[in-house]
PDB file of N, CA and C in Angstrom:
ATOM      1  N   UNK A   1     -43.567  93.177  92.921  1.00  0.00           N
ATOM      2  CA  UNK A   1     -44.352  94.231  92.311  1.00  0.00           C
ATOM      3  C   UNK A   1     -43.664  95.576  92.547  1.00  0.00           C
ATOM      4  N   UNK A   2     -43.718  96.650  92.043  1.00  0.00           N
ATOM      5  CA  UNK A   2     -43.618  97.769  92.148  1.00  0.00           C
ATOM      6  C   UNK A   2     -44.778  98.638  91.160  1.00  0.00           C
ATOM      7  N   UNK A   3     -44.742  99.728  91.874  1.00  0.00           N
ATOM      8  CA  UNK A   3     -45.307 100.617  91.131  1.00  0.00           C
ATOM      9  C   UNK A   3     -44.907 101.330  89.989  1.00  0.00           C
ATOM     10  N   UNK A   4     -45.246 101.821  89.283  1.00  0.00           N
ATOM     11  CA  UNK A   4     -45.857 102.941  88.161  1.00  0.00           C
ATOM     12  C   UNK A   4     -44.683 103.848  88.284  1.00  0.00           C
ATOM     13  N   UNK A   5     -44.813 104.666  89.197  1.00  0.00           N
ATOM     14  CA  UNK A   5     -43.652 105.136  89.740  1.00  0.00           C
ATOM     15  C   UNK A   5     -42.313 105.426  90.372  1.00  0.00           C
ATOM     16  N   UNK A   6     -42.320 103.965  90.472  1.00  0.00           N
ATOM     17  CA  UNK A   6     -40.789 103.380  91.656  1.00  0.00           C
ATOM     18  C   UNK A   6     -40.402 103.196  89.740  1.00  0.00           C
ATOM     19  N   UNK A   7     -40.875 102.481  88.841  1.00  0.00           N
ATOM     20  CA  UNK A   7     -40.426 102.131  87.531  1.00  0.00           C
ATOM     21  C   UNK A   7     -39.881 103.356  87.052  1.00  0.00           C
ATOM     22  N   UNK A   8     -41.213 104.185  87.045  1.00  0.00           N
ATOM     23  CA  UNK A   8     -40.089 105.649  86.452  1.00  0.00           C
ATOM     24  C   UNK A   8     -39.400 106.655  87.282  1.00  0.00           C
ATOM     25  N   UNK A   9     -39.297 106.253  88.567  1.00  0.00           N
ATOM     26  CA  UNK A   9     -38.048 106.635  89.225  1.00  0.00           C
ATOM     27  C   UNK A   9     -36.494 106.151  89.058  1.00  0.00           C
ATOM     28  N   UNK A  10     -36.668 104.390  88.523  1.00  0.00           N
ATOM     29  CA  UNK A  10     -35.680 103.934  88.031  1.00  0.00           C
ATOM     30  C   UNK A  10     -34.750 104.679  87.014  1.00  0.00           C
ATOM     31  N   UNK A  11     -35.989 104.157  85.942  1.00  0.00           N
ATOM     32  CA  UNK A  11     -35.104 104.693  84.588  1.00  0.00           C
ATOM     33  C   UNK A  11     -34.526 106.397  85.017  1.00  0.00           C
ATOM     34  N   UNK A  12     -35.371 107.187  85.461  1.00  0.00           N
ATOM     35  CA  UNK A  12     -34.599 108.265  85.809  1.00  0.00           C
ATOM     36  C   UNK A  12     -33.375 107.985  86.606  1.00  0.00           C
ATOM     37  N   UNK A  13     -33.394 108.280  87.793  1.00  0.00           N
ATOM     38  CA  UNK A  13     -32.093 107.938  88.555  1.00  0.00           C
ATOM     39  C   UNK A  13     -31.408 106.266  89.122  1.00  0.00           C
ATOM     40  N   UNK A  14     -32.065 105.693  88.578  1.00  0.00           N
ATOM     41  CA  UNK A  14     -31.215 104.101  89.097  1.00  0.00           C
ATOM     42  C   UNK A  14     -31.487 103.045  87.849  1.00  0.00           C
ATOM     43  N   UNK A  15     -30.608 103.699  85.596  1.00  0.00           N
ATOM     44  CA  UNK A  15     -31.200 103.006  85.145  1.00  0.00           C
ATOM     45  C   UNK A  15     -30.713 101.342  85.396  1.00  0.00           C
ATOM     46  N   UNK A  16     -29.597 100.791  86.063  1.00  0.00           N
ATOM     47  CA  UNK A  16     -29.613  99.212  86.436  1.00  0.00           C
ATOM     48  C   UNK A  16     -30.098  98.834  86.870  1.00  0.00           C
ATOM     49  N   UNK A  17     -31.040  99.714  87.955  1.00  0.00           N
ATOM     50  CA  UNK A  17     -32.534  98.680  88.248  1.00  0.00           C
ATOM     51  C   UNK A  17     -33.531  98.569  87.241  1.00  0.00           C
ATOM     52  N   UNK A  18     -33.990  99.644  86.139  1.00  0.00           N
ATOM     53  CA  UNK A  18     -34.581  99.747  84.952  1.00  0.00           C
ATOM     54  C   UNK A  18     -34.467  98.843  84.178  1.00  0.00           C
ATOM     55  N   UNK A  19     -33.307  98.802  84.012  1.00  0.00           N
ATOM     56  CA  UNK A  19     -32.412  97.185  83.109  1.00  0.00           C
ATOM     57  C   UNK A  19     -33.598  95.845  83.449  1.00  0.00           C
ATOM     58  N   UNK A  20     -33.879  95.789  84.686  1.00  0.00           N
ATOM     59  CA  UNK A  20     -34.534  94.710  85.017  1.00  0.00           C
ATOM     60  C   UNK A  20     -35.829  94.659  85.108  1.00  0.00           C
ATOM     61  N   UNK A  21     -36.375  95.194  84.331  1.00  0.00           N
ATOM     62  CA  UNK A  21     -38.103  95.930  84.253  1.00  0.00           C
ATOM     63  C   UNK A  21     -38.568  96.180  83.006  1.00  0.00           C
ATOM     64  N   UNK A  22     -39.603  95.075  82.539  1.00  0.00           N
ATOM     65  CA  UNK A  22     -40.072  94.876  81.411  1.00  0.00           C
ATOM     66  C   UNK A  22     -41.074  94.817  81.378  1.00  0.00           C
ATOM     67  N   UNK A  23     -42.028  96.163  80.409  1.00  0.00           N
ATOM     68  CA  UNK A  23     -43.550  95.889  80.250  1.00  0.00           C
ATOM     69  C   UNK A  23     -44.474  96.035  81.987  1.00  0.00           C
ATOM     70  N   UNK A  24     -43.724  96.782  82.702  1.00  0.00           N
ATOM     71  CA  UNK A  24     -44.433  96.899  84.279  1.00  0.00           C
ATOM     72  C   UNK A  24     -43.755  96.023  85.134  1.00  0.00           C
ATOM     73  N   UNK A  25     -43.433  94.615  84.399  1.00  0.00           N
ATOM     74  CA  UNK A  25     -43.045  93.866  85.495  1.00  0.00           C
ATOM     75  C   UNK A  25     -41.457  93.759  85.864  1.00  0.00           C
ATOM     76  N   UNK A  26     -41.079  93.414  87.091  1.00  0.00           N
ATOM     77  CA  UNK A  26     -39.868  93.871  87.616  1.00  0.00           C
ATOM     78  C   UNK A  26     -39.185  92.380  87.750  1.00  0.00           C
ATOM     79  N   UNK A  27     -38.029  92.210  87.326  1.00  0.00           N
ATOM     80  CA  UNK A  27     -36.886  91.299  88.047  1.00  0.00           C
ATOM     81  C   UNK A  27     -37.105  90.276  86.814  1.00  0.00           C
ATOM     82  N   UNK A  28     -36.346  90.923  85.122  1.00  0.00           N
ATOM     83  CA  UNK A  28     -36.775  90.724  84.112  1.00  0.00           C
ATOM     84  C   UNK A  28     -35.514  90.455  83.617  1.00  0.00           C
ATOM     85  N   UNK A  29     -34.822  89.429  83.172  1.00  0.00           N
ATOM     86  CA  UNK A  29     -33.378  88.898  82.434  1.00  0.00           C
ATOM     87  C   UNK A  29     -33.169  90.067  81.871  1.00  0.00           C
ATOM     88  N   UNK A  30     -32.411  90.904  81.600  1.00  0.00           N
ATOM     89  CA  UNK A  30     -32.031  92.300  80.483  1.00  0.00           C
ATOM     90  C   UNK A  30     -31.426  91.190  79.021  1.00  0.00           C
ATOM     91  N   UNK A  31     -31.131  89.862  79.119  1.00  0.00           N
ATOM     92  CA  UNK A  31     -29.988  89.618  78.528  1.00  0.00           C
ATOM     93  C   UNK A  31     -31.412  88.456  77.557  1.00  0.00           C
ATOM     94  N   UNK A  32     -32.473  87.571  78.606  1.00  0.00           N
ATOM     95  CA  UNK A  32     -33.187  86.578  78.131  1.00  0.00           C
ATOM     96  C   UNK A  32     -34.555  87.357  77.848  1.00  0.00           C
ATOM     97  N   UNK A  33     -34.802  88.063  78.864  1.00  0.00           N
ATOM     98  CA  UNK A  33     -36.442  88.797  78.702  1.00  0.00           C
ATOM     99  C   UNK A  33     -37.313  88.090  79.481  1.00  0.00           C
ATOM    100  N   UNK A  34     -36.672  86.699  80.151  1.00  0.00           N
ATOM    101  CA  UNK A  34     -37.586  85.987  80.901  1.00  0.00           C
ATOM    102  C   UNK A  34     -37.569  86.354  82.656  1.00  0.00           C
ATOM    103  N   UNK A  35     -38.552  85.966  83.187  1.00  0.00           N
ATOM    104  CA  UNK A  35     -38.563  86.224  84.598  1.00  0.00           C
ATOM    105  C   UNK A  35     -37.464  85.429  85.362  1.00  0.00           C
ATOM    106  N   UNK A  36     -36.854  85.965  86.429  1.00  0.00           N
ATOM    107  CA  UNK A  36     -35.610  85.652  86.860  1.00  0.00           C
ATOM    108  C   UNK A  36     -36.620  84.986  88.132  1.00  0.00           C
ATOM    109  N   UNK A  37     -35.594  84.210  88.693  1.00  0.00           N
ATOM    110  CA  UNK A  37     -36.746  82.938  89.710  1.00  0.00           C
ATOM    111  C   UNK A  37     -36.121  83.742  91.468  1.00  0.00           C
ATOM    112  N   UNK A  38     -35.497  84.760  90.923  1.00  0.00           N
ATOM    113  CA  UNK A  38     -35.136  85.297  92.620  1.00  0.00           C
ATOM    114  C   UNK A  38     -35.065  86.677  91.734  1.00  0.00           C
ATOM    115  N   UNK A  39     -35.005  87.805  93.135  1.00  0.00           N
ATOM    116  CA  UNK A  39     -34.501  89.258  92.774  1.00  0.00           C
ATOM    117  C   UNK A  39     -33.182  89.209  92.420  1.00  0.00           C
ATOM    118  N   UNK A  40     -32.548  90.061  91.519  1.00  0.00           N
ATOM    119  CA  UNK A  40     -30.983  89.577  91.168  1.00  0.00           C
ATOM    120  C   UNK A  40     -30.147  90.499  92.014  1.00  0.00           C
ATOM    121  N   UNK A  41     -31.114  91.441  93.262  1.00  0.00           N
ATOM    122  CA  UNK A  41     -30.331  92.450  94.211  1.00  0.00           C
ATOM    123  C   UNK A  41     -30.194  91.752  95.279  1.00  0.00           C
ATOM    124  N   UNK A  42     -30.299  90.435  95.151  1.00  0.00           N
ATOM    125  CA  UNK A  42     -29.791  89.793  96.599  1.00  0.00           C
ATOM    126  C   UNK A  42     -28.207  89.519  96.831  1.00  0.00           C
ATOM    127  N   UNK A  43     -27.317  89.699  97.482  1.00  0.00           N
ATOM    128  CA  UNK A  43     -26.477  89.728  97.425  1.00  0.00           C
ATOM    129  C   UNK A  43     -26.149  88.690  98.410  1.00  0.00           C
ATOM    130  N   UNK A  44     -25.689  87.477  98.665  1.00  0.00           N
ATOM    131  CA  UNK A  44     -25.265  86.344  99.275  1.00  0.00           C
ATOM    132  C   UNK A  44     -24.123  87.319 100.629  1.00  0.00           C
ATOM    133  N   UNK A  45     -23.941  86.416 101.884  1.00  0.00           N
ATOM    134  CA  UNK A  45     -23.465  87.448 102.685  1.00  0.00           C
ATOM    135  C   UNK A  45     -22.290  86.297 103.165  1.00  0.00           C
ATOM    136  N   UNK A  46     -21.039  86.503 103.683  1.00  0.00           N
ATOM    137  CA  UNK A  46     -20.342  85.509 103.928  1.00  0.00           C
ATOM    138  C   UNK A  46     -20.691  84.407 105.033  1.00  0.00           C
ATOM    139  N   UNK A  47     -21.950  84.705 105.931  1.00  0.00           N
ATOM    140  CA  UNK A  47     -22.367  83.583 106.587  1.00  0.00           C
ATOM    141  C   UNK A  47     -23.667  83.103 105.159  1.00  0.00           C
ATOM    142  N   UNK A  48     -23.246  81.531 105.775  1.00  0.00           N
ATOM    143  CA  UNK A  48     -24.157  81.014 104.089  1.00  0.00           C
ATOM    144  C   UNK A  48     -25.763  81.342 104.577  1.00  0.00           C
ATOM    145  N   UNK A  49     -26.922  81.165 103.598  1.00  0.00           N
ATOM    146  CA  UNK A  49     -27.940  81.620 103.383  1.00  0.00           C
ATOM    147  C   UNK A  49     -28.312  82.543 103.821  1.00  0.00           C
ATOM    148  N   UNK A  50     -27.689  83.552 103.904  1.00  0.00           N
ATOM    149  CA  UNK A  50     -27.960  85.048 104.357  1.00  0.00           C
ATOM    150  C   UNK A  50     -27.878  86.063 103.570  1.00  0.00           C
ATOM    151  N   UNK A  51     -28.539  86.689 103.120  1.00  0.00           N
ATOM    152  CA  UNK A  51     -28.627  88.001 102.135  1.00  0.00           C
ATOM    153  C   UNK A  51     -28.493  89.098 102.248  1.00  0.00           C
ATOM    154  N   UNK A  52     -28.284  90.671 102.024  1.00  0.00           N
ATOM    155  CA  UNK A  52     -28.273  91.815 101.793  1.00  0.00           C
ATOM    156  C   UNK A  52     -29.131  92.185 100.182  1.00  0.00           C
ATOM    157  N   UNK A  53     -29.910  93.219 100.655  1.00  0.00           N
ATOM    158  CA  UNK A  53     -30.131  93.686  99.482  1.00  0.00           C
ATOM    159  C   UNK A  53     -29.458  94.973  98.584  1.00  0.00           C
ATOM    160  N   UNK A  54     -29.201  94.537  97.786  1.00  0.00           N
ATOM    161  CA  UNK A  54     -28.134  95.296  97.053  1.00  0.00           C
ATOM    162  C   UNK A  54     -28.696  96.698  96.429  1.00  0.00           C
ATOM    163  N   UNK A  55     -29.795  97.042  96.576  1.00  0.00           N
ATOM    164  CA  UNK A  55     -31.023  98.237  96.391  1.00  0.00           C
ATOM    165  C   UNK A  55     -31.884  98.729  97.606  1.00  0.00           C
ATOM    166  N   UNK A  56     -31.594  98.276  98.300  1.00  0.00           N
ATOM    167  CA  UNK A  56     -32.153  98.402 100.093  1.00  0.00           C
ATOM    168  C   UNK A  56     -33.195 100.035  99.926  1.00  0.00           C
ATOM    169  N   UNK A  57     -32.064 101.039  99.765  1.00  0.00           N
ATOM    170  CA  UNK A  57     -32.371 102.085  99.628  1.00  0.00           C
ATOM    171  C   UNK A  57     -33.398 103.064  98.634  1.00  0.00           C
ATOM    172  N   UNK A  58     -33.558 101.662  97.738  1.00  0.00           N
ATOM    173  CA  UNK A  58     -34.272 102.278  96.117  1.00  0.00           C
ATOM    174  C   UNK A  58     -35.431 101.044  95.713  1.00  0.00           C
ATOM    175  N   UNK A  59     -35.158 100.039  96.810  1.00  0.00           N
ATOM    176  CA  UNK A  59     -36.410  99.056  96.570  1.00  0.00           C
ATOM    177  C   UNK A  59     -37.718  99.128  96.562  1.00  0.00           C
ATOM    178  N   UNK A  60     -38.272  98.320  95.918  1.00  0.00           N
ATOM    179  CA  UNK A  60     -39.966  98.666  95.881  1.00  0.00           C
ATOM    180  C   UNK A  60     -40.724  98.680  97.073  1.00  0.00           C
ATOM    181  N   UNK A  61     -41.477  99.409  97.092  1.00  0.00           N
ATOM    182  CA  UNK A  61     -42.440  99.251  98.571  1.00  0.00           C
ATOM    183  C   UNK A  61     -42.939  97.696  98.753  1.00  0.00           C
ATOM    184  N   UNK A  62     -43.564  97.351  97.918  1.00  0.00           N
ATOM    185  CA  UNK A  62     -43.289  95.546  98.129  1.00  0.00           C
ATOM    186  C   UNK A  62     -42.620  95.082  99.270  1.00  0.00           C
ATOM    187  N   UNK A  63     -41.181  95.024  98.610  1.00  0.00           N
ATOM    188  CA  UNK A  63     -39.890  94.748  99.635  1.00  0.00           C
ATOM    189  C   UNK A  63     -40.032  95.214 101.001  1.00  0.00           C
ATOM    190  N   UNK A  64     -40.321  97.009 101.111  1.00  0.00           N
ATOM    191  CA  UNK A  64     -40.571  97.591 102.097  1.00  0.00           C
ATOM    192  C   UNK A  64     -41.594  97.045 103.195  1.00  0.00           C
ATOM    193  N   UNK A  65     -42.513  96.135 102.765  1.00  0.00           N
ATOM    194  CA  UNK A  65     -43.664  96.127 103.695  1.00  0.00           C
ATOM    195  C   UNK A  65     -43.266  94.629 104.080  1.00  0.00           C
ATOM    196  N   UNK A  66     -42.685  93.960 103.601  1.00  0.00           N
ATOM    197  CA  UNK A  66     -42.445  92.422 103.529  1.00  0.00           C
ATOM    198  C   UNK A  66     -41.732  92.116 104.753  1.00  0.00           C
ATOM    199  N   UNK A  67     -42.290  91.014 105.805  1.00  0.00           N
ATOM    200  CA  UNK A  67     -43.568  90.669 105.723  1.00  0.00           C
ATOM    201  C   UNK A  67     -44.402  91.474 106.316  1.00  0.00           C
ATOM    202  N   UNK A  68     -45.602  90.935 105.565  1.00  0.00           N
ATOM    203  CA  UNK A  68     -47.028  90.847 105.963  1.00  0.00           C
ATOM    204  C   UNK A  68     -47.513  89.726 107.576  1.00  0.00           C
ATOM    205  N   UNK A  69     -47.579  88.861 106.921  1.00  0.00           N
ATOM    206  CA  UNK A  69     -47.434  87.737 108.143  1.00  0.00           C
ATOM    207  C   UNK A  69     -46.603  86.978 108.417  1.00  0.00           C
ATOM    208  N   UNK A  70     -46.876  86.564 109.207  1.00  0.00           N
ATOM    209  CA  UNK A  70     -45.904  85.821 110.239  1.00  0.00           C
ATOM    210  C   UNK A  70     -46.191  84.012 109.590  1.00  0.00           C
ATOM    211  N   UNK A  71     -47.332  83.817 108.873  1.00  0.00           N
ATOM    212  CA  UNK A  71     -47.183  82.549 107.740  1.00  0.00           C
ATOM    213  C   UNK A  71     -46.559  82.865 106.777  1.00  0.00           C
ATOM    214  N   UNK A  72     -46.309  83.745 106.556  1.00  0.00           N
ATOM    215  CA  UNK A  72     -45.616  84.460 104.708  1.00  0.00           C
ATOM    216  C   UNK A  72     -43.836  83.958 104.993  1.00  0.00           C
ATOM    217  N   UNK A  73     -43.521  84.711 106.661  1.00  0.00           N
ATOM    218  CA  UNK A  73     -42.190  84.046 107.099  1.00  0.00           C
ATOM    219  C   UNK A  73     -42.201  82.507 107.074  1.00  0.00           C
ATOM    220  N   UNK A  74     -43.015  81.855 107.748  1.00  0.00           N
ATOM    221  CA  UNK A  74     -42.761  80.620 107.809  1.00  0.00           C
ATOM    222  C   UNK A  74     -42.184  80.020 106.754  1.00  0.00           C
ATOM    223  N   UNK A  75     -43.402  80.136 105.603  1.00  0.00           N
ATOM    224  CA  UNK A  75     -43.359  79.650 104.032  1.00  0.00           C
ATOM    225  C   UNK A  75     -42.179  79.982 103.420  1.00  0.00           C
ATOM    226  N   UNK A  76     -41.967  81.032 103.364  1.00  0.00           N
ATOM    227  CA  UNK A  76     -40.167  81.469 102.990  1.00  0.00           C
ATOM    228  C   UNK A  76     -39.172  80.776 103.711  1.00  0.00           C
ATOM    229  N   UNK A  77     -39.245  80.405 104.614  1.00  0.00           N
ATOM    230  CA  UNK A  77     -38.496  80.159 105.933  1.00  0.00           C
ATOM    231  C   UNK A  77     -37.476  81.070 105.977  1.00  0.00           C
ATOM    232  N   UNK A  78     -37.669  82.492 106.346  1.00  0.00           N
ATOM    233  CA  UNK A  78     -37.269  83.213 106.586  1.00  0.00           C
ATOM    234  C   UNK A  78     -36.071  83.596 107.884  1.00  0.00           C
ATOM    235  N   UNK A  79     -35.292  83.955 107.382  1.00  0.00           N
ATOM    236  CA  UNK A  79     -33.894  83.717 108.818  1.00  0.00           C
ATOM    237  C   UNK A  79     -34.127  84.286 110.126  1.00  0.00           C
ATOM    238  N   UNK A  80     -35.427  85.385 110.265  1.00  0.00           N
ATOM    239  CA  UNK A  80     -35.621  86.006 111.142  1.00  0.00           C
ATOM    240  C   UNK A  80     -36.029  85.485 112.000  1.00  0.00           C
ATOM    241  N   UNK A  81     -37.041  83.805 111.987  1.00  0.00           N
ATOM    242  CA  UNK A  81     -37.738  83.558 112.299  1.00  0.00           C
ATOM    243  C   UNK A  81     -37.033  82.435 113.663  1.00  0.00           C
ATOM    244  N   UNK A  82     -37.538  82.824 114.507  1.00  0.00           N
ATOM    245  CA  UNK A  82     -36.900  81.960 115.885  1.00  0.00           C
ATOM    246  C   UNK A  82     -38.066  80.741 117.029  1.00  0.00           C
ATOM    247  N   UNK A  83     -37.365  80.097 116.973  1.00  0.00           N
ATOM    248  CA  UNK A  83     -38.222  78.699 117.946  1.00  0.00           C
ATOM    249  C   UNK A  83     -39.245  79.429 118.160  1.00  0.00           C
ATOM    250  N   UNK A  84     -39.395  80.018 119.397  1.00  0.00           N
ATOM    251  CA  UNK A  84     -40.393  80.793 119.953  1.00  0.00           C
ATOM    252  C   UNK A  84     -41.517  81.263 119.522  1.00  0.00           C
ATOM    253  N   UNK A  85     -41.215  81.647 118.218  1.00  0.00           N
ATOM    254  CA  UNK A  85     -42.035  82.163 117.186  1.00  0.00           C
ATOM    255  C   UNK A  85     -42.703  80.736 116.805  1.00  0.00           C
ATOM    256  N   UNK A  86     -42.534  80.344 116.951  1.00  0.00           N
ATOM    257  CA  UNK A  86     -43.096  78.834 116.153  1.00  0.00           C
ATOM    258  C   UNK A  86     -44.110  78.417 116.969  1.00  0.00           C
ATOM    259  N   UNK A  87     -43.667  78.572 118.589  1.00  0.00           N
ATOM    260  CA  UNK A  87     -44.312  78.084 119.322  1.00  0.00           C
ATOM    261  C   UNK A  87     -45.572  78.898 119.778  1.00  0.00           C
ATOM    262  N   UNK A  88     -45.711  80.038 119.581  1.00  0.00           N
ATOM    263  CA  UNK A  88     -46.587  80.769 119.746  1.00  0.00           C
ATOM    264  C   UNK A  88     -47.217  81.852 118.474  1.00  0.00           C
ATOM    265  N   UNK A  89     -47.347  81.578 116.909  1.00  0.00           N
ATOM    266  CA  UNK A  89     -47.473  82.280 116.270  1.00  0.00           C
ATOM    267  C   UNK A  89     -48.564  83.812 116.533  1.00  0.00           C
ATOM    268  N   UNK A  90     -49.183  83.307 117.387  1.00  0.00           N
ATOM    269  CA  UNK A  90     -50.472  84.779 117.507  1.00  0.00           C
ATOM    270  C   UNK A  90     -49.156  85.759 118.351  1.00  0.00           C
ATOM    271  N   UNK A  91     -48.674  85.223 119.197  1.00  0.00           N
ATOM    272  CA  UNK A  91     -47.129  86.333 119.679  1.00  0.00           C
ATOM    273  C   UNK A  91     -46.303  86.748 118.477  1.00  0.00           C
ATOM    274  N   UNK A  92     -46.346  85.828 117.466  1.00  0.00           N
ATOM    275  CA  UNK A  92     -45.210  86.586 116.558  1.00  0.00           C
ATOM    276  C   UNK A  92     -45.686  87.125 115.459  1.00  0.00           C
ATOM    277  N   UNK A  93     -47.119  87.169 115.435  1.00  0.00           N
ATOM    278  CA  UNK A  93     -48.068  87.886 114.463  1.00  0.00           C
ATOM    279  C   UNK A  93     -48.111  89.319 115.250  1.00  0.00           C
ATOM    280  N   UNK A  94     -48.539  89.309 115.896  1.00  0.00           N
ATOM    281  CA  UNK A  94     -48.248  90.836 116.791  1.00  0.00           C
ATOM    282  C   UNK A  94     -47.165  91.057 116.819  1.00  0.00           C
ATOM    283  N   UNK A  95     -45.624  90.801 117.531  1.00  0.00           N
ATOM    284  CA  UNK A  95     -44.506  91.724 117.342  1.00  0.00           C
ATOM    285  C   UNK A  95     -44.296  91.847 115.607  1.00  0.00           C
ATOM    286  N   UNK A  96     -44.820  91.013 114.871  1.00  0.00           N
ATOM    287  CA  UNK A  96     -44.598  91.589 113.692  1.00  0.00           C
ATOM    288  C   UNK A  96     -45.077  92.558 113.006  1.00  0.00           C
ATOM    289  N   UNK A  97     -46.282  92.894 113.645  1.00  0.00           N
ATOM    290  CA  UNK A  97     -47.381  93.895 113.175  1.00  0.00           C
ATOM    291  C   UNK A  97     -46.518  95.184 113.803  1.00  0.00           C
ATOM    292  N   UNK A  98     -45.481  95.257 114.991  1.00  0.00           N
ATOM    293  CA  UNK A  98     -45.741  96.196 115.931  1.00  0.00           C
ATOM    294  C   UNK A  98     -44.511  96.480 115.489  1.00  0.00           C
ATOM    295  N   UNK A  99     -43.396  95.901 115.046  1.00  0.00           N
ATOM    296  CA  UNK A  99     -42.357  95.726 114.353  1.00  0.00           C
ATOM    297  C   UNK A  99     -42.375  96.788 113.117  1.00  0.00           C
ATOM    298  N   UNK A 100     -43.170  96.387 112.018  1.00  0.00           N
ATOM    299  CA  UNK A 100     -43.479  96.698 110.696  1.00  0.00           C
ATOM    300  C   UNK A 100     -44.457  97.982 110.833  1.00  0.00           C
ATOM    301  N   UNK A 101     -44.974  98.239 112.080  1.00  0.00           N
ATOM    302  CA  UNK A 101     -45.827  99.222 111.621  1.00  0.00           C
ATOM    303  C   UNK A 101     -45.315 100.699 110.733  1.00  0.00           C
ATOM    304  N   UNK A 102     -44.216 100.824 110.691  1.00  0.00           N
ATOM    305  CA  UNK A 102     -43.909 102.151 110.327  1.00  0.00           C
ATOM    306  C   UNK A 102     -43.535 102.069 108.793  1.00  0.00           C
ATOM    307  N   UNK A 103     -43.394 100.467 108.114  1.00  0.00           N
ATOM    308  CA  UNK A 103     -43.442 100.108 106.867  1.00  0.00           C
ATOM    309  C   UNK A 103     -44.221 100.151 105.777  1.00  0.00           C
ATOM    310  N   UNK A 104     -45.375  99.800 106.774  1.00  0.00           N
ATOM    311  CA  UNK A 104     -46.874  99.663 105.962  1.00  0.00           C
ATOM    312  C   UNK A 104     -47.801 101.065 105.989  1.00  0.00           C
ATOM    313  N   UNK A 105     -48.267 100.370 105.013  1.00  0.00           N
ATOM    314  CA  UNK A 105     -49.576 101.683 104.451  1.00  0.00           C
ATOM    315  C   UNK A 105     -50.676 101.899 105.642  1.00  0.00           C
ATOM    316  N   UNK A 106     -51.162 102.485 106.055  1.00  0.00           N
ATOM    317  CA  UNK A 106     -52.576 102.553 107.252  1.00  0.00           C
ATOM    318  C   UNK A 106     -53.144 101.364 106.331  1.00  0.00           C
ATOM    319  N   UNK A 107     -53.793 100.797 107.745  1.00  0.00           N
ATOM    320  CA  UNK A 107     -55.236  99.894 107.006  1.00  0.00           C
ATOM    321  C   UNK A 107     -56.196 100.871 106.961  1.00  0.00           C
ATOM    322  N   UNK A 108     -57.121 100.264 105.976  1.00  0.00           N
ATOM    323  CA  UNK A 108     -58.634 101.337 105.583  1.00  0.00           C
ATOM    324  C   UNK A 108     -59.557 100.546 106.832  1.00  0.00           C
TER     325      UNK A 108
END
């Protein structure tokens, strides 16, 4: 998702991320018009399944807040995620909260 505004921040200053934003929604073939099944700013890193994002700096708050929980990692199986964490998820729900706090929006 992105906002309203991250969209028309694009087309103003970043239109190749624009390229990929159709009708509101983001991460849009420029070439098919269909939804692409990954972000196409992931950039593969020379250790295998490891990524960089290639927009880090201009990404949607989405991205920014991600994750949320510490099941959201699991389900992804996310690289961050270590034994320990497994073994105690209410521990890795908190350092993640305490982690991320400066990502996320205040709760209401």
């Amino acid at each position: 998702m992105a906002t309203a505004e991250e969209i028309a921040w694009w087309e103003i200053f970043r239109p190749a991320i624009a390229a990929y934003v159709s009708q509101g929604k983001i991460w849009i073939s420029p070439e098919t018009g269909q939804q692409l099944s990954r972000c196409p700013w992931l950039q593969p890193l020379a250790d295998p399944g490891r990524y960089t994002c290639g927009i880090y700096h201009d990404r949607p708050d989405d991205c920014r807040q991600y994750p949320v929980e510490f099941a959201q990692m699991v389900a992804d199986d996310c690289e961050m995620l270590e034994l320990r964490d497994l073994d105690d998820p209410a521990r890795a729900q908190r350092t993640l909260d305490r982690l991320m706090a400066d990502s996320r929006p205040p709760r209401e």
